[in-house]
PDB file of N, CA and C in Angstrom:
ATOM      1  N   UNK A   1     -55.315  52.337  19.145  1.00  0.00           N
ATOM      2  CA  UNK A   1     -53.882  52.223  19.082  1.00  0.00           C
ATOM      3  C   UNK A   1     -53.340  52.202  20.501  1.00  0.00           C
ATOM      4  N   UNK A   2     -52.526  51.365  20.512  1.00  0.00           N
ATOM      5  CA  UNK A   2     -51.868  51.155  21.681  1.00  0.00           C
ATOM      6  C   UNK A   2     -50.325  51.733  21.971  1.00  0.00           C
ATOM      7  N   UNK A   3     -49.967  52.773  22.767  1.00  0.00           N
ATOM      8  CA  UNK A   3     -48.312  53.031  22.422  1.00  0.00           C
ATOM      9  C   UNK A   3     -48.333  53.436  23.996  1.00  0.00           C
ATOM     10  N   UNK A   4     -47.169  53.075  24.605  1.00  0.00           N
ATOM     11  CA  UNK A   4     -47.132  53.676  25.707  1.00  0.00           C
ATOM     12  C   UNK A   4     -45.970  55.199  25.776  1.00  0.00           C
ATOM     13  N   UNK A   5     -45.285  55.200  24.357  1.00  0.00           N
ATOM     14  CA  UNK A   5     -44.819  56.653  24.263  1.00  0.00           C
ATOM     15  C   UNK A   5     -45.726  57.409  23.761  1.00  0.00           C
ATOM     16  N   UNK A   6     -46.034  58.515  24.724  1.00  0.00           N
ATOM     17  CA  UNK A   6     -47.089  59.366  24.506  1.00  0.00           C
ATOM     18  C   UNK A   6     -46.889  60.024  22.873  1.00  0.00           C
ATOM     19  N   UNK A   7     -45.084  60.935  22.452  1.00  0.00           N
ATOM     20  CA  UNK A   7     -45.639  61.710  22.069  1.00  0.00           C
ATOM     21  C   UNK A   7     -45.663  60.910  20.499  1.00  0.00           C
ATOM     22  N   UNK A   8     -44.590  59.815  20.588  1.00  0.00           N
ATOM     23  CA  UNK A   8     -45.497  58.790  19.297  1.00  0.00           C
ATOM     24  C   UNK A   8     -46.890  58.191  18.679  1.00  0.00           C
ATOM     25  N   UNK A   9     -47.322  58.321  20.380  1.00  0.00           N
ATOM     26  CA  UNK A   9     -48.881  57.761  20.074  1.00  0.00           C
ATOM     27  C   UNK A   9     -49.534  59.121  19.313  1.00  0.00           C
ATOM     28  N   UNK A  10     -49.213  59.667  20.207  1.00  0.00           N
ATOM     29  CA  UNK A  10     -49.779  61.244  19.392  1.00  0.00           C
ATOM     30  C   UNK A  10     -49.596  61.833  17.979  1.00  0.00           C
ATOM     31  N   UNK A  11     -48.482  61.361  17.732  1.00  0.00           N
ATOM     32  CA  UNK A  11     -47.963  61.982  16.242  1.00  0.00           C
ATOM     33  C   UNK A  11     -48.703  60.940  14.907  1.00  0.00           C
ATOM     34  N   UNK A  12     -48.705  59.449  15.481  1.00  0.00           N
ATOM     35  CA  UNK A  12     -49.567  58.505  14.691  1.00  0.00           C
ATOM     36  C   UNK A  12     -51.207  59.112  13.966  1.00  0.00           C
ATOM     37  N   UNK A  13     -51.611  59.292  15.689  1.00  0.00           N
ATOM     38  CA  UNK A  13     -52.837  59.141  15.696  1.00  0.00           C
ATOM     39  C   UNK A  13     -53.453  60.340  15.149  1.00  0.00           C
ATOM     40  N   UNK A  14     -52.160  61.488  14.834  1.00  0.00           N
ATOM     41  CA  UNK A  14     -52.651  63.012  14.100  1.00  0.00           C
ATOM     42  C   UNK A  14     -52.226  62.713  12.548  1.00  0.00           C
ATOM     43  N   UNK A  15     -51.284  61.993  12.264  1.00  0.00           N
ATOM     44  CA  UNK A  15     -51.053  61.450  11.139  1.00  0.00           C
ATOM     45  C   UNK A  15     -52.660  60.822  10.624  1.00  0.00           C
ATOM     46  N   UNK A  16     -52.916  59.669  11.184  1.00  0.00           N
ATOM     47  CA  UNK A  16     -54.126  58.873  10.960  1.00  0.00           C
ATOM     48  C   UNK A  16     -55.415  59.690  10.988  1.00  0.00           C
ATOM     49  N   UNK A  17     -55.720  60.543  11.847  1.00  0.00           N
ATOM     50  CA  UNK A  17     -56.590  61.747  11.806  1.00  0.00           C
ATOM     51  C   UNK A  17     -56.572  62.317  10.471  1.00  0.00           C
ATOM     52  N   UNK A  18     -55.572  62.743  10.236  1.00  0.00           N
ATOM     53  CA  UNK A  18     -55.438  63.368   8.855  1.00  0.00           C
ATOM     54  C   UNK A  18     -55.968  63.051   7.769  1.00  0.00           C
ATOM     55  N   UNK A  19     -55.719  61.911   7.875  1.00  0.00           N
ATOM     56  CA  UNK A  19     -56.238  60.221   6.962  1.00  0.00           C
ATOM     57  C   UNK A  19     -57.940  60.088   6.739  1.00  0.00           C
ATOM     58  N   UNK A  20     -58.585  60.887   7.618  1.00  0.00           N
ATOM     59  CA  UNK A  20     -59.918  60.690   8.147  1.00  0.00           C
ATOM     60  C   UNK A  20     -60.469  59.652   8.642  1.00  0.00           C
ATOM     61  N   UNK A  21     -59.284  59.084   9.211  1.00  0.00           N
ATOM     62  CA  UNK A  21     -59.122  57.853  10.462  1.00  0.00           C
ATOM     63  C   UNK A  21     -59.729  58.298  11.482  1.00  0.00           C
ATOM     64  N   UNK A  22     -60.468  56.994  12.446  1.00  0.00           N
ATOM     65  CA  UNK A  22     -60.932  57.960  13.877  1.00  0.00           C
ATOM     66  C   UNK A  22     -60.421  56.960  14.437  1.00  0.00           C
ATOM     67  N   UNK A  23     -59.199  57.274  15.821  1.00  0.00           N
ATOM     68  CA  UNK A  23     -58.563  56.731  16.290  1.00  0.00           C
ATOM     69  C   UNK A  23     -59.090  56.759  17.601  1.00  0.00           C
ATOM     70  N   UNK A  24     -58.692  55.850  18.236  1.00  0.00           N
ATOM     71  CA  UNK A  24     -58.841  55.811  19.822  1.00  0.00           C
ATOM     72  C   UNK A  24     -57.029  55.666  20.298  1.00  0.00           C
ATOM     73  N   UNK A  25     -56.546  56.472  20.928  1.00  0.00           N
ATOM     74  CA  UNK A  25     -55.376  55.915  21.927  1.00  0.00           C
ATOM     75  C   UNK A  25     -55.490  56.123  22.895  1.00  0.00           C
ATOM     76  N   UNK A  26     -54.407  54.583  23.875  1.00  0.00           N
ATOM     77  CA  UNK A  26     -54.344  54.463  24.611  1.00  0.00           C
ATOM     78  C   UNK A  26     -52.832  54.037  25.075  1.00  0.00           C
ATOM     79  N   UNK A  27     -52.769  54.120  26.953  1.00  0.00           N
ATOM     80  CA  UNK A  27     -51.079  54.353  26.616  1.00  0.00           C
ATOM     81  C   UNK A  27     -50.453  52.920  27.396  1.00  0.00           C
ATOM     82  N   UNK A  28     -51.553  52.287  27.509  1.00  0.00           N
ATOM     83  CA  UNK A  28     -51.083  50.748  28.151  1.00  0.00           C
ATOM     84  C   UNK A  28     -51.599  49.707  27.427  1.00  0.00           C
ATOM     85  N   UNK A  29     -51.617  48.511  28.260  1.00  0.00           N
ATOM     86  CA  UNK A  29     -52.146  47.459  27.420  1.00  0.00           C
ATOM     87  C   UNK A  29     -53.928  46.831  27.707  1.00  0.00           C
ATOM     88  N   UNK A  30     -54.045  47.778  28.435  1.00  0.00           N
ATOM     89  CA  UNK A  30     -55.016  47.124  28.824  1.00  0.00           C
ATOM     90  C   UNK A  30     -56.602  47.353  27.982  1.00  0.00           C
ATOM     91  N   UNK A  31     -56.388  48.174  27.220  1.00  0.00           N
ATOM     92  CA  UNK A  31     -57.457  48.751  25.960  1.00  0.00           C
ATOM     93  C   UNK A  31     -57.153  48.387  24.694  1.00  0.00           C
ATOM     94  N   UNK A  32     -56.327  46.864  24.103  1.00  0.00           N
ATOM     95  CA  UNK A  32     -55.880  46.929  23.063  1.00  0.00           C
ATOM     96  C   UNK A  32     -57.159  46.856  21.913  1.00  0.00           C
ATOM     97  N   UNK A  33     -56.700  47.782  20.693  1.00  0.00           N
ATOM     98  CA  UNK A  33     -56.857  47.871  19.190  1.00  0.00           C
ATOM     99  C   UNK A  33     -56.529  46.905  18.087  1.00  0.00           C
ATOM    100  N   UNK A  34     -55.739  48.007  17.648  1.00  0.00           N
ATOM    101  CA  UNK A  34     -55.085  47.536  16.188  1.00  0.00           C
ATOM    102  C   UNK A  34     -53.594  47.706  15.920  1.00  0.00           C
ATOM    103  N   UNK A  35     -52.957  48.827  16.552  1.00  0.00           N
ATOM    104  CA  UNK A  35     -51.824  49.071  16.295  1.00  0.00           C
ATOM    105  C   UNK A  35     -51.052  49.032  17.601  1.00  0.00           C
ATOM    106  N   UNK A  36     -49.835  48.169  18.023  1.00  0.00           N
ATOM    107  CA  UNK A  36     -49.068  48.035  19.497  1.00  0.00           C
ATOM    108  C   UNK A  36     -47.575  48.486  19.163  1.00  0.00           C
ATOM    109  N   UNK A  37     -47.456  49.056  20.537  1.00  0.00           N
ATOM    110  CA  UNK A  37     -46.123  48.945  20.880  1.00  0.00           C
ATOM    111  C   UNK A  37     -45.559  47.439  21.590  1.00  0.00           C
ATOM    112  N   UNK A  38     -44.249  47.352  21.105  1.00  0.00           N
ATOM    113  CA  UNK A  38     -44.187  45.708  21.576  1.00  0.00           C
ATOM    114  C   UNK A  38     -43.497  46.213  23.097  1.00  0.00           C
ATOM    115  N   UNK A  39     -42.939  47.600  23.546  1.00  0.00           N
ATOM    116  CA  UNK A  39     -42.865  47.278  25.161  1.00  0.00           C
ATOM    117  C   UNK A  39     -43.488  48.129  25.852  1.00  0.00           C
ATOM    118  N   UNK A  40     -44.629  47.588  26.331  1.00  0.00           N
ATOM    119  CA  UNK A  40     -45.368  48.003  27.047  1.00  0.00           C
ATOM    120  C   UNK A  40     -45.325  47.940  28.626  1.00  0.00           C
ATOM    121  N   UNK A  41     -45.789  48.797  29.348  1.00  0.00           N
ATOM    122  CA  UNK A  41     -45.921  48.553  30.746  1.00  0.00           C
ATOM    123  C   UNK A  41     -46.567  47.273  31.299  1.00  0.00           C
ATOM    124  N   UNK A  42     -45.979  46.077  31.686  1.00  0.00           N
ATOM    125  CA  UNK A  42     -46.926  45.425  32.864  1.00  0.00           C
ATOM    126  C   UNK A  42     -47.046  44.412  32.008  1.00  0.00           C
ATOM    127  N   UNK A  43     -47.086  44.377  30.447  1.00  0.00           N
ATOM    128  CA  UNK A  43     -47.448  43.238  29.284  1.00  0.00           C
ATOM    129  C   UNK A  43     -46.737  43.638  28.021  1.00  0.00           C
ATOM    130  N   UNK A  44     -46.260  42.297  27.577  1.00  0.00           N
ATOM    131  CA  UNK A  44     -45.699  42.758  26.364  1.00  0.00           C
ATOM    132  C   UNK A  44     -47.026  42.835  25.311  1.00  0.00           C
ATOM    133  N   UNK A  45     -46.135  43.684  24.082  1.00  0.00           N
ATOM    134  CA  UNK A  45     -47.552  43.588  23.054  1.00  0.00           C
ATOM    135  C   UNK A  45     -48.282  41.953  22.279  1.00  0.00           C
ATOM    136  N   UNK A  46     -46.388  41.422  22.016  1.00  0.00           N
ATOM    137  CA  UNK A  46     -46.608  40.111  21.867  1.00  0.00           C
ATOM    138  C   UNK A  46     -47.629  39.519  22.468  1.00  0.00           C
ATOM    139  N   UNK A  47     -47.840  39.678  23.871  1.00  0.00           N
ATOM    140  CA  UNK A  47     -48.764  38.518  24.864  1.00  0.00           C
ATOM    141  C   UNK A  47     -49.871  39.102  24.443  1.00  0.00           C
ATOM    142  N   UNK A  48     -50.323  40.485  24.088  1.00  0.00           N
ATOM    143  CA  UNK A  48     -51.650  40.989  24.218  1.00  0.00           C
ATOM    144  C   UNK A  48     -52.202  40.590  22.663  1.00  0.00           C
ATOM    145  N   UNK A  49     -51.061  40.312  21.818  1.00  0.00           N
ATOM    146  CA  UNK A  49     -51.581  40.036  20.256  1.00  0.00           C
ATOM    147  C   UNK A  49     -52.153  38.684  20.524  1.00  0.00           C
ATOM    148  N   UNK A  50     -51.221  37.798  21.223  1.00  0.00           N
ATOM    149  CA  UNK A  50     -51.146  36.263  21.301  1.00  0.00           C
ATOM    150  C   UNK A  50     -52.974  36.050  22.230  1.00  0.00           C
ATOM    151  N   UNK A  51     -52.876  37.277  23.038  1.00  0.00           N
ATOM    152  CA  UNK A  51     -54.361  37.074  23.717  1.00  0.00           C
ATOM    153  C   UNK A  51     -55.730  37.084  22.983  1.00  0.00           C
ATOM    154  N   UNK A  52     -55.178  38.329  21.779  1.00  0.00           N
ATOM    155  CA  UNK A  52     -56.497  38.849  20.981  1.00  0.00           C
ATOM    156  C   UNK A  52     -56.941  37.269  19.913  1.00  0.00           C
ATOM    157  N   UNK A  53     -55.392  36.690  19.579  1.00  0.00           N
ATOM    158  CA  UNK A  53     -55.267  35.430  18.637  1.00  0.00           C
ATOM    159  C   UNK A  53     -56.123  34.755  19.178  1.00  0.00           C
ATOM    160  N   UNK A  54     -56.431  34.913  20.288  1.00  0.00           N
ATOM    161  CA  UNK A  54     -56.716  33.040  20.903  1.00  0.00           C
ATOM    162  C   UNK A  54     -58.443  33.579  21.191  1.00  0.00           C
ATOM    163  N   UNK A  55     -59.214  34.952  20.502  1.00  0.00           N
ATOM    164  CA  UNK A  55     -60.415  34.843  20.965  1.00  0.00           C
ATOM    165  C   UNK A  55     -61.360  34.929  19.789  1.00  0.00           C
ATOM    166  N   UNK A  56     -62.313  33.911  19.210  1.00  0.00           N
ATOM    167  CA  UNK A  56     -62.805  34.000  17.838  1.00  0.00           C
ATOM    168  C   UNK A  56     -63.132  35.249  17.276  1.00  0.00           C
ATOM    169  N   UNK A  57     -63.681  36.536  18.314  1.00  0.00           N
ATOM    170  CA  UNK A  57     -64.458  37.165  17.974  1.00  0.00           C
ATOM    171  C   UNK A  57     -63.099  38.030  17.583  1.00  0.00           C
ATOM    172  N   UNK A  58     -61.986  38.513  17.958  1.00  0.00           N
ATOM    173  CA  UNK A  58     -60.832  39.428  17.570  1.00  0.00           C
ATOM    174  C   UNK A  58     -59.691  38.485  16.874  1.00  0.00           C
ATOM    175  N   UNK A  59     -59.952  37.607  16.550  1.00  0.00           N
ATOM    176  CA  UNK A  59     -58.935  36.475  16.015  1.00  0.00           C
ATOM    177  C   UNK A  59     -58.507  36.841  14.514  1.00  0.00           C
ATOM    178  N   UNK A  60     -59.437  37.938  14.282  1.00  0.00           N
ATOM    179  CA  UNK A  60     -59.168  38.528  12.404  1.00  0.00           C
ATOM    180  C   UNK A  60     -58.523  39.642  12.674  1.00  0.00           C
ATOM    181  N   UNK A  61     -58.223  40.616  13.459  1.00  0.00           N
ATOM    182  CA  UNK A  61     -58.154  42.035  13.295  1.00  0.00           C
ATOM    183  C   UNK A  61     -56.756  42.178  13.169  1.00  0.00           C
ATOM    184  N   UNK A  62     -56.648  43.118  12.105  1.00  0.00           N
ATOM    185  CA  UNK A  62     -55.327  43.302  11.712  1.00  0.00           C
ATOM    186  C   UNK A  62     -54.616  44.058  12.860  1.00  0.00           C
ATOM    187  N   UNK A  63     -53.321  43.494  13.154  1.00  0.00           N
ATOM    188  CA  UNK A  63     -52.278  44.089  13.893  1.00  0.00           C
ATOM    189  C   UNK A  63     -50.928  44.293  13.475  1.00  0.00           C
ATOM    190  N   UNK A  64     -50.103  45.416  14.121  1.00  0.00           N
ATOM    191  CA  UNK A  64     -49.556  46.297  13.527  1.00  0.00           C
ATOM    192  C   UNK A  64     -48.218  46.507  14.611  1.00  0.00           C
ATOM    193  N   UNK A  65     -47.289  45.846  14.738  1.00  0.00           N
ATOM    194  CA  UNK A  65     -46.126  46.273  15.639  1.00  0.00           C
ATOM    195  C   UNK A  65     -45.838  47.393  14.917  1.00  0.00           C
ATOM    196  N   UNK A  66     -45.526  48.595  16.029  1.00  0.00           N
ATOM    197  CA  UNK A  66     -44.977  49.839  15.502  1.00  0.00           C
ATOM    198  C   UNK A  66     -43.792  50.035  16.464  1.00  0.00           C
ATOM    199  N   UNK A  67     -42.413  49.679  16.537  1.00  0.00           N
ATOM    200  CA  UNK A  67     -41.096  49.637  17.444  1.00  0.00           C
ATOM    201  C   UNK A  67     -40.080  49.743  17.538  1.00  0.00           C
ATOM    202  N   UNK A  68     -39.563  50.132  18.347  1.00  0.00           N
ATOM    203  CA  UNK A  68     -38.109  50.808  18.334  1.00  0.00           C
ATOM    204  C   UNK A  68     -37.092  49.234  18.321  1.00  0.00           C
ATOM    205  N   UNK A  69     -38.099  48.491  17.877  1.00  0.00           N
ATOM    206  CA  UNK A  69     -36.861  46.790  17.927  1.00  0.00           C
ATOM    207  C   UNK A  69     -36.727  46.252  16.959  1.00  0.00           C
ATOM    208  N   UNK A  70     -36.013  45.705  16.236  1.00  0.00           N
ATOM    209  CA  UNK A  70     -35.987  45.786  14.439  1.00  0.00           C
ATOM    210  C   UNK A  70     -35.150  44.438  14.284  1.00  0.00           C
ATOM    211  N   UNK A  71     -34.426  43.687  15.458  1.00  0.00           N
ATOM    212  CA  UNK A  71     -33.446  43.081  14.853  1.00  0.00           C
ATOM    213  C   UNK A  71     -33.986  41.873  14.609  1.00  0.00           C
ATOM    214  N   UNK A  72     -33.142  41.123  13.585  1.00  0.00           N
ATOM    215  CA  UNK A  72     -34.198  39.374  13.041  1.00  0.00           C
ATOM    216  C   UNK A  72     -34.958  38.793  14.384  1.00  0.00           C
ATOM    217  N   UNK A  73     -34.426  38.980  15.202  1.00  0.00           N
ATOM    218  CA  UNK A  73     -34.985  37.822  16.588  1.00  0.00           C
ATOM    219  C   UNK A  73     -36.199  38.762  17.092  1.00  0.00           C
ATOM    220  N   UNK A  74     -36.384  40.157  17.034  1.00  0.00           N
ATOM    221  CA  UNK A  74     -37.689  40.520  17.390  1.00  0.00           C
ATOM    222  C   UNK A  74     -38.636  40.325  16.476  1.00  0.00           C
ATOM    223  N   UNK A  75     -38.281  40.720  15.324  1.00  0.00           N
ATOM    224  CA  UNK A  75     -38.961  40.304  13.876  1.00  0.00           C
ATOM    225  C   UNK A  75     -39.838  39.102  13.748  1.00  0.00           C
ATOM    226  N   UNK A  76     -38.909  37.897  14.143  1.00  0.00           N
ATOM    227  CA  UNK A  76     -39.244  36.871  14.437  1.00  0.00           C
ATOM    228  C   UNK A  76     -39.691  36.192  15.764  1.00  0.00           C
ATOM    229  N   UNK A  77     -40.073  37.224  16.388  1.00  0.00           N
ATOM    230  CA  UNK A  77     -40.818  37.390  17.995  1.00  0.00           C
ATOM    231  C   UNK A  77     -42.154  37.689  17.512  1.00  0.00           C
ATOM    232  N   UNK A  78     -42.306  38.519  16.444  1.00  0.00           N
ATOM    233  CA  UNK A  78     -43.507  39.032  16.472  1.00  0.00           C
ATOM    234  C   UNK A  78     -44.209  38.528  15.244  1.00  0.00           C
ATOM    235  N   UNK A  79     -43.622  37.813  14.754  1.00  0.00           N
ATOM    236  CA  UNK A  79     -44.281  37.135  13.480  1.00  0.00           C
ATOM    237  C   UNK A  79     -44.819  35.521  13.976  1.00  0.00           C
ATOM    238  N   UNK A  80     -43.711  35.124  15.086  1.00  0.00           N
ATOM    239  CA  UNK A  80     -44.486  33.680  16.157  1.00  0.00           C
ATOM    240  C   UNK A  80     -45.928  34.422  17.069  1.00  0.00           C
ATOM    241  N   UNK A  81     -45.918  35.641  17.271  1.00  0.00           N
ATOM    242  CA  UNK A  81     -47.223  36.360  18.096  1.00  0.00           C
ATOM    243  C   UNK A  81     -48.150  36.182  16.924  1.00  0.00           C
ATOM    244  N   UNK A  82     -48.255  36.316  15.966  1.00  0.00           N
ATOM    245  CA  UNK A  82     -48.865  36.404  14.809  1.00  0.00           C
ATOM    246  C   UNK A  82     -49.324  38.206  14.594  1.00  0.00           C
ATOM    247  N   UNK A  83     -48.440  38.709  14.428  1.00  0.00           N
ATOM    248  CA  UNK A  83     -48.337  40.124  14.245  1.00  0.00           C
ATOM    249  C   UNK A  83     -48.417  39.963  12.372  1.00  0.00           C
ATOM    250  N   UNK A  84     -49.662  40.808  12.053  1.00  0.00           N
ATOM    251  CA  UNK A  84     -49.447  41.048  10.715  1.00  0.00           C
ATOM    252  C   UNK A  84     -48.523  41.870  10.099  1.00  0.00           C
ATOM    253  N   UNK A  85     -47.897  42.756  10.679  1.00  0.00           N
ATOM    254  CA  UNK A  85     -46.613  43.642   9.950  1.00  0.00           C
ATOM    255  C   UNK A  85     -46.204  43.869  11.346  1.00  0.00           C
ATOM    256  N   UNK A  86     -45.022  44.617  10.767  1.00  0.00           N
ATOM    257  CA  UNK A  86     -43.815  44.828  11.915  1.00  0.00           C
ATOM    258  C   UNK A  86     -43.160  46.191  11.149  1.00  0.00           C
ATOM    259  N   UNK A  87     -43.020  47.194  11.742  1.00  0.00           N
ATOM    260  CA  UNK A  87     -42.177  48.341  11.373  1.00  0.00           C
ATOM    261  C   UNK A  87     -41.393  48.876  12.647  1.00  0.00           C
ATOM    262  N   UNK A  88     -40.746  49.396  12.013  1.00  0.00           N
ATOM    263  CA  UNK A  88     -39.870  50.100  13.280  1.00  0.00           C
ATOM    264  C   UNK A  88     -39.820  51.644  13.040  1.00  0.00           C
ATOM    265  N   UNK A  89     -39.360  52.126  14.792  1.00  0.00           N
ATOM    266  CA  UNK A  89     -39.492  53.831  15.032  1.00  0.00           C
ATOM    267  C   UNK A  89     -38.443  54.153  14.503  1.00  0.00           C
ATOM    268  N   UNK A  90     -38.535  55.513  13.865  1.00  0.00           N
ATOM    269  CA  UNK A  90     -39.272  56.057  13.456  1.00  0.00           C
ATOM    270  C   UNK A  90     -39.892  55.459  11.542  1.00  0.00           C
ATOM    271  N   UNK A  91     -41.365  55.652  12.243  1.00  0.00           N
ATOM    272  CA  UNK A  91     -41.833  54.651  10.671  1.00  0.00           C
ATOM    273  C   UNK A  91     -42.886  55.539  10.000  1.00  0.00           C
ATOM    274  N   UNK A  92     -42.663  54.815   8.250  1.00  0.00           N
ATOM    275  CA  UNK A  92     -42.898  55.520   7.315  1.00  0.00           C
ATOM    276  C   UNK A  92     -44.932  55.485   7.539  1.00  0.00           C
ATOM    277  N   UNK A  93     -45.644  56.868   7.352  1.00  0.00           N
ATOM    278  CA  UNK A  93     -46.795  56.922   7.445  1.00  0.00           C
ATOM    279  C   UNK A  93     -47.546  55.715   6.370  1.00  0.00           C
ATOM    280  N   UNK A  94     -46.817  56.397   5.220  1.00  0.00           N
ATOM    281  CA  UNK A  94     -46.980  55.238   3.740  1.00  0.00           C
ATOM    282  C   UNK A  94     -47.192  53.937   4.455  1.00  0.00           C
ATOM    283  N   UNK A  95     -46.358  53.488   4.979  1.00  0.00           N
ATOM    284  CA  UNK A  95     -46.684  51.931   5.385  1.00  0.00           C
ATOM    285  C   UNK A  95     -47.312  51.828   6.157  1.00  0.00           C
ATOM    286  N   UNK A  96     -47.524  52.460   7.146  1.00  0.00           N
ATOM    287  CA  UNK A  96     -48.702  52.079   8.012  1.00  0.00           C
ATOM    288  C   UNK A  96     -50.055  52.682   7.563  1.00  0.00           C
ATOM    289  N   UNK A  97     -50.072  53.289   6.586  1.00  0.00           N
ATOM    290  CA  UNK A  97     -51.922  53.362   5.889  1.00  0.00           C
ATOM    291  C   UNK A  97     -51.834  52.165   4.883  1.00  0.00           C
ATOM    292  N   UNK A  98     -50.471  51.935   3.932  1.00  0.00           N
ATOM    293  CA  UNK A  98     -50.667  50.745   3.565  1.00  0.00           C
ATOM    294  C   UNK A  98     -51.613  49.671   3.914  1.00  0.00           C
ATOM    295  N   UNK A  99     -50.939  49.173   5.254  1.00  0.00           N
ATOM    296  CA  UNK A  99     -51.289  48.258   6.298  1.00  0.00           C
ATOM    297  C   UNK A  99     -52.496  48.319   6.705  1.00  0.00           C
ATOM    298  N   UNK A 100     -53.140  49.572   6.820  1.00  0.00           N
ATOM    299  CA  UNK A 100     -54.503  49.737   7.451  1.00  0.00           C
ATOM    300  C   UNK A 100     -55.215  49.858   6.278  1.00  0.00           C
ATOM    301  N   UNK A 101     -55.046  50.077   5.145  1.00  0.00           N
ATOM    302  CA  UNK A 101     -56.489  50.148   4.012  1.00  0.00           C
ATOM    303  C   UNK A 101     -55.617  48.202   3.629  1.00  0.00           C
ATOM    304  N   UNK A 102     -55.199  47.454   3.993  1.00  0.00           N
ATOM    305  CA  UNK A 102     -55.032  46.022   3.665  1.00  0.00           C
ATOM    306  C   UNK A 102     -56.258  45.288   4.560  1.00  0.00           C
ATOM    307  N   UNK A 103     -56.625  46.066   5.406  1.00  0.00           N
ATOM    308  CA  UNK A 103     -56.976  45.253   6.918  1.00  0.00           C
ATOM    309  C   UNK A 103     -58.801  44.974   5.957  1.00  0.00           C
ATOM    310  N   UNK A 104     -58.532  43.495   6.252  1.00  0.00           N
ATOM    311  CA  UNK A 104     -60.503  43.237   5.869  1.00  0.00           C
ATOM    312  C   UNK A 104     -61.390  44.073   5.943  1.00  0.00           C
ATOM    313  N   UNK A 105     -61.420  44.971   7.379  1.00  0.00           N
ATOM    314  CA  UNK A 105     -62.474  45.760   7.492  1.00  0.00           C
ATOM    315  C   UNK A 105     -62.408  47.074   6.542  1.00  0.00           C
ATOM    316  N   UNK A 106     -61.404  47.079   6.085  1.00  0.00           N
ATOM    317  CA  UNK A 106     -61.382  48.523   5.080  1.00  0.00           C
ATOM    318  C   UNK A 106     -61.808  48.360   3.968  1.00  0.00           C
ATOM    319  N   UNK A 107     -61.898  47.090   3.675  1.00  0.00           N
ATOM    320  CA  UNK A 107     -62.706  46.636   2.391  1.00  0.00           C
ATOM    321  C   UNK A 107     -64.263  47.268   2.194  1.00  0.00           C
TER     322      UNK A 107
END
């Protein structure tokens, strides 16, 4: 997981723990996952989704905007990145395990 607010990344990733998820976070872009913040230091998340898109071997992995930006034009920022869901802060746990037992590999 990618968040560059610490104590969000933290509260996710104890949420997801809970879950008997094993998470990795990190607080920039430069270690991306599965789950982004879309403003990140130095890179948006968009560019780092749009990066993972364009490489065969990460071109499946489900991704997950988690953000404090909600309005139609980010929505539709992150659905041209090819972002598989989009939620906004503060967001429901429900939907984001949703989202993660959807993801191929949970199959």
């Amino acid at each position: 997981m990618v968040d560059d607010n610490v104590d969000a990344a933290d509260a996710l990733t104890a949420l997801l723990e809970l879950d008997g998820d094993e998470v990795r976070t990190v607080h920039s872009a430069e270690e991306p996952d599965v789950v982004f913040d879309l403003g990140l230091p130095g890179v948006s998340g968009t560019d780092v989704v749009r990066q993972i898109r364009a490489v065969p071997s990460t071109k499946d992995l489900t991704l997950i905007a988690i953000t404090g930006w909600g309005q139609p034009h980010d929505r539709a920022r992150t659905a041209e990145a090819k972002f598989d869901f989009h939620y906004t802060k503060p967001n429901d746990g429900a939907q984001i395990r949703q989202a993660i037992d959807s993801a191929p590999s949970a199959a």
